[in-house]
C-alpha atoms as a PDB file:
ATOM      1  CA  UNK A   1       1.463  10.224  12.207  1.00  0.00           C
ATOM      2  CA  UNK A   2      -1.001   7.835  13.810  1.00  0.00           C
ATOM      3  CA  UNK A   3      -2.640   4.856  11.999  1.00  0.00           C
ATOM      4  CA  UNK A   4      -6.331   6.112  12.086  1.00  0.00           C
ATOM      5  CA  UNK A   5      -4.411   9.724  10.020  1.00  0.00           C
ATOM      6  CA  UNK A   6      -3.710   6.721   7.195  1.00  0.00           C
ATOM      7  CA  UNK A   7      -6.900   5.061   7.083  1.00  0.00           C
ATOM      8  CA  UNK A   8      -9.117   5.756   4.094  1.00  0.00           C
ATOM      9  CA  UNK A   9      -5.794   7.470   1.892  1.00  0.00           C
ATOM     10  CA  UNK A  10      -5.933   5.676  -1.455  1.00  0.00           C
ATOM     11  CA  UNK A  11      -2.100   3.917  -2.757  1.00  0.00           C
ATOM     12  CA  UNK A  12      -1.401   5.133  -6.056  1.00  0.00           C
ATOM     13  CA  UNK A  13       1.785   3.808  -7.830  1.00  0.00           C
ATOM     14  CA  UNK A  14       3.342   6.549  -9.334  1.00  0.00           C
ATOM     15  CA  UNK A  15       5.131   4.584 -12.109  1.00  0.00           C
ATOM     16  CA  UNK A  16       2.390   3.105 -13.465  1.00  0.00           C
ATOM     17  CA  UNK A  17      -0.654   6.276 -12.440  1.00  0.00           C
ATOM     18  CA  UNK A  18      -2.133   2.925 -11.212  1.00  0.00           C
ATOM     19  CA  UNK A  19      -4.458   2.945  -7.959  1.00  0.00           C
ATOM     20  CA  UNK A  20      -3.652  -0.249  -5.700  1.00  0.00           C
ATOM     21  CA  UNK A  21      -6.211  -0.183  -3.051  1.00  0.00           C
ATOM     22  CA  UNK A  22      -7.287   1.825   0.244  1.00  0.00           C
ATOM     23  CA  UNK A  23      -5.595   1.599   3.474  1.00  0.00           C
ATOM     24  CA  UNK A  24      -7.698   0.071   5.827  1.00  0.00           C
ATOM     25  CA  UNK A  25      -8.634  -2.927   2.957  1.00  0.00           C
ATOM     26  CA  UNK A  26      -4.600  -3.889   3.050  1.00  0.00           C
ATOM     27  CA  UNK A  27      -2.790  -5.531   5.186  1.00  0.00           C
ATOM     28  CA  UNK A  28       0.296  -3.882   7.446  1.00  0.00           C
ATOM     29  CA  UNK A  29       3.484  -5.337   8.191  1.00  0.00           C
ATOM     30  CA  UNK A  30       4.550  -4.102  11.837  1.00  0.00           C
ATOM     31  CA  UNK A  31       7.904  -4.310  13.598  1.00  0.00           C
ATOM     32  CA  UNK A  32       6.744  -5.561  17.026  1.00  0.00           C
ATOM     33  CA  UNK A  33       9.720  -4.490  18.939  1.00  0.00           C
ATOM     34  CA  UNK A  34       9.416  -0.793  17.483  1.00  0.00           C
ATOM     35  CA  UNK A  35       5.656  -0.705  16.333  1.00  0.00           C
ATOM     36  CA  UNK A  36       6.907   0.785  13.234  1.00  0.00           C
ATOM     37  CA  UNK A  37       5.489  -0.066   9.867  1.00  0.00           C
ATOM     38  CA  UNK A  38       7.877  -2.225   7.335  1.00  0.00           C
ATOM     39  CA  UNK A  39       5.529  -2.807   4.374  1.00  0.00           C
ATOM     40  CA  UNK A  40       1.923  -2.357   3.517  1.00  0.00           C
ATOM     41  CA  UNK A  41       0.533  -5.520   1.887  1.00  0.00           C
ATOM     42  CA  UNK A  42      -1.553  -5.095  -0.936  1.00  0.00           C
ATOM     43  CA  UNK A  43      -4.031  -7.537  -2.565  1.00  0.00           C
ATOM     44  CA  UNK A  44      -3.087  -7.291  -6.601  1.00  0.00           C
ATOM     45  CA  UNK A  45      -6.521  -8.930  -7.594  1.00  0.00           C
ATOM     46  CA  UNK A  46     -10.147  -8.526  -6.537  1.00  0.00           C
ATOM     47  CA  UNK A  47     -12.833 -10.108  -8.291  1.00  0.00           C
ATOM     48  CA  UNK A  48     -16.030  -8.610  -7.118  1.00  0.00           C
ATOM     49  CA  UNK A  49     -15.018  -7.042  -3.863  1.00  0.00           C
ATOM     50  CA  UNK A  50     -12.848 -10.497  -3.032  1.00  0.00           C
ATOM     51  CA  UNK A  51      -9.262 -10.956  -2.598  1.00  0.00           C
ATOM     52  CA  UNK A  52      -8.099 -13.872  -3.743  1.00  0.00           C
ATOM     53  CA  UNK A  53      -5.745 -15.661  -1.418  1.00  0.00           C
ATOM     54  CA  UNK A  54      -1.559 -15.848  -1.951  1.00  0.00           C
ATOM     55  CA  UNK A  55      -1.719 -12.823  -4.806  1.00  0.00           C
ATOM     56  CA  UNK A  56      -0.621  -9.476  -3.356  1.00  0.00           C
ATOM     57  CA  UNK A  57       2.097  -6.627  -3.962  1.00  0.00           C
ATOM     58  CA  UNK A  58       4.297  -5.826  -0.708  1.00  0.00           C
ATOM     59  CA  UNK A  59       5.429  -2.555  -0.848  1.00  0.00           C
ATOM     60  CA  UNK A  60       8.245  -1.781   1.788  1.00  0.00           C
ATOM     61  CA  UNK A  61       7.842   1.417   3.834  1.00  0.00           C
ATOM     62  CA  UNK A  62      10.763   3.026   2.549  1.00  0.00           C
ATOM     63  CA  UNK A  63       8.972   2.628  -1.354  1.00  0.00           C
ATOM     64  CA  UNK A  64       6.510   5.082   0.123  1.00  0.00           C
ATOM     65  CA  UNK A  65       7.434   8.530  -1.479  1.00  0.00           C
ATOM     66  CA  UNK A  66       4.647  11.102  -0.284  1.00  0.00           C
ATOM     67  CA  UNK A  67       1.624  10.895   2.104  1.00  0.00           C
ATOM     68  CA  UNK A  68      -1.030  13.567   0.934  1.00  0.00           C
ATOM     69  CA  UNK A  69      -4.693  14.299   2.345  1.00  0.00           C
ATOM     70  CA  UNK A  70      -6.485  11.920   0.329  1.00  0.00           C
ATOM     71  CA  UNK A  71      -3.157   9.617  -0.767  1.00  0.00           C
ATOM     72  CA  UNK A  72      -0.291   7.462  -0.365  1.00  0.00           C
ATOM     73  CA  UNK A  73       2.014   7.858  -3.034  1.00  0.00           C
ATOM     74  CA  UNK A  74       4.537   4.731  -3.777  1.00  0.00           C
ATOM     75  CA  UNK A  75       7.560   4.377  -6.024  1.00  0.00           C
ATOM     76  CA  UNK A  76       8.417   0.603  -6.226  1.00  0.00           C
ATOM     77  CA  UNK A  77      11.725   0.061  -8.216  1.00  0.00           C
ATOM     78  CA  UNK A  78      11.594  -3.047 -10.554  1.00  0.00           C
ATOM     79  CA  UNK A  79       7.366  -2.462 -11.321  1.00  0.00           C
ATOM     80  CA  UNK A  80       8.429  -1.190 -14.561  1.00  0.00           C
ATOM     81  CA  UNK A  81       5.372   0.870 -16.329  1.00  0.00           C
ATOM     82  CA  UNK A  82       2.765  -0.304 -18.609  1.00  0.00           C
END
């Protein structure tokens, strides 16, 4: 799957039925030997649109349970529910 296929998808934790954000407004974590993706980098607060800088929820690739047509679904062990 290419990286533009990902863009847009919305990451929704399926622990907590919580949305985190859009890929394409996160961050990516790429092995630059392989070009693979290790962890998508999520900020965990915006306050009118802005991130605010050193608060975000890194979510390694292998947390990533199911990638749908409009969705990323993630299963992050120790983000107990709410």
């Amino acid at each position: 799957m290419r990286l533009s296929e990902l863009s847009g998808k919305e990451i929704v934790d399926v622990k907590r039925a919580e949305r985190l954000g859009v890929l394409g407004q996160t961050d990516l974590e790429i092995n630059e030997q392989t070009g693979q993706i290790q962890a998508l980098l999520i900020p965990s607060l915006k306050w009118f649109g802005f991130r605010k800088q050193g608060e975000e929820i890194r979510v390694h690739w292998k947390h990533v349970k199911k990638i749908g047509a409009d969705m990323i679904i993630i299963d992050i062990p120790g983000r107990d529910e709410s």
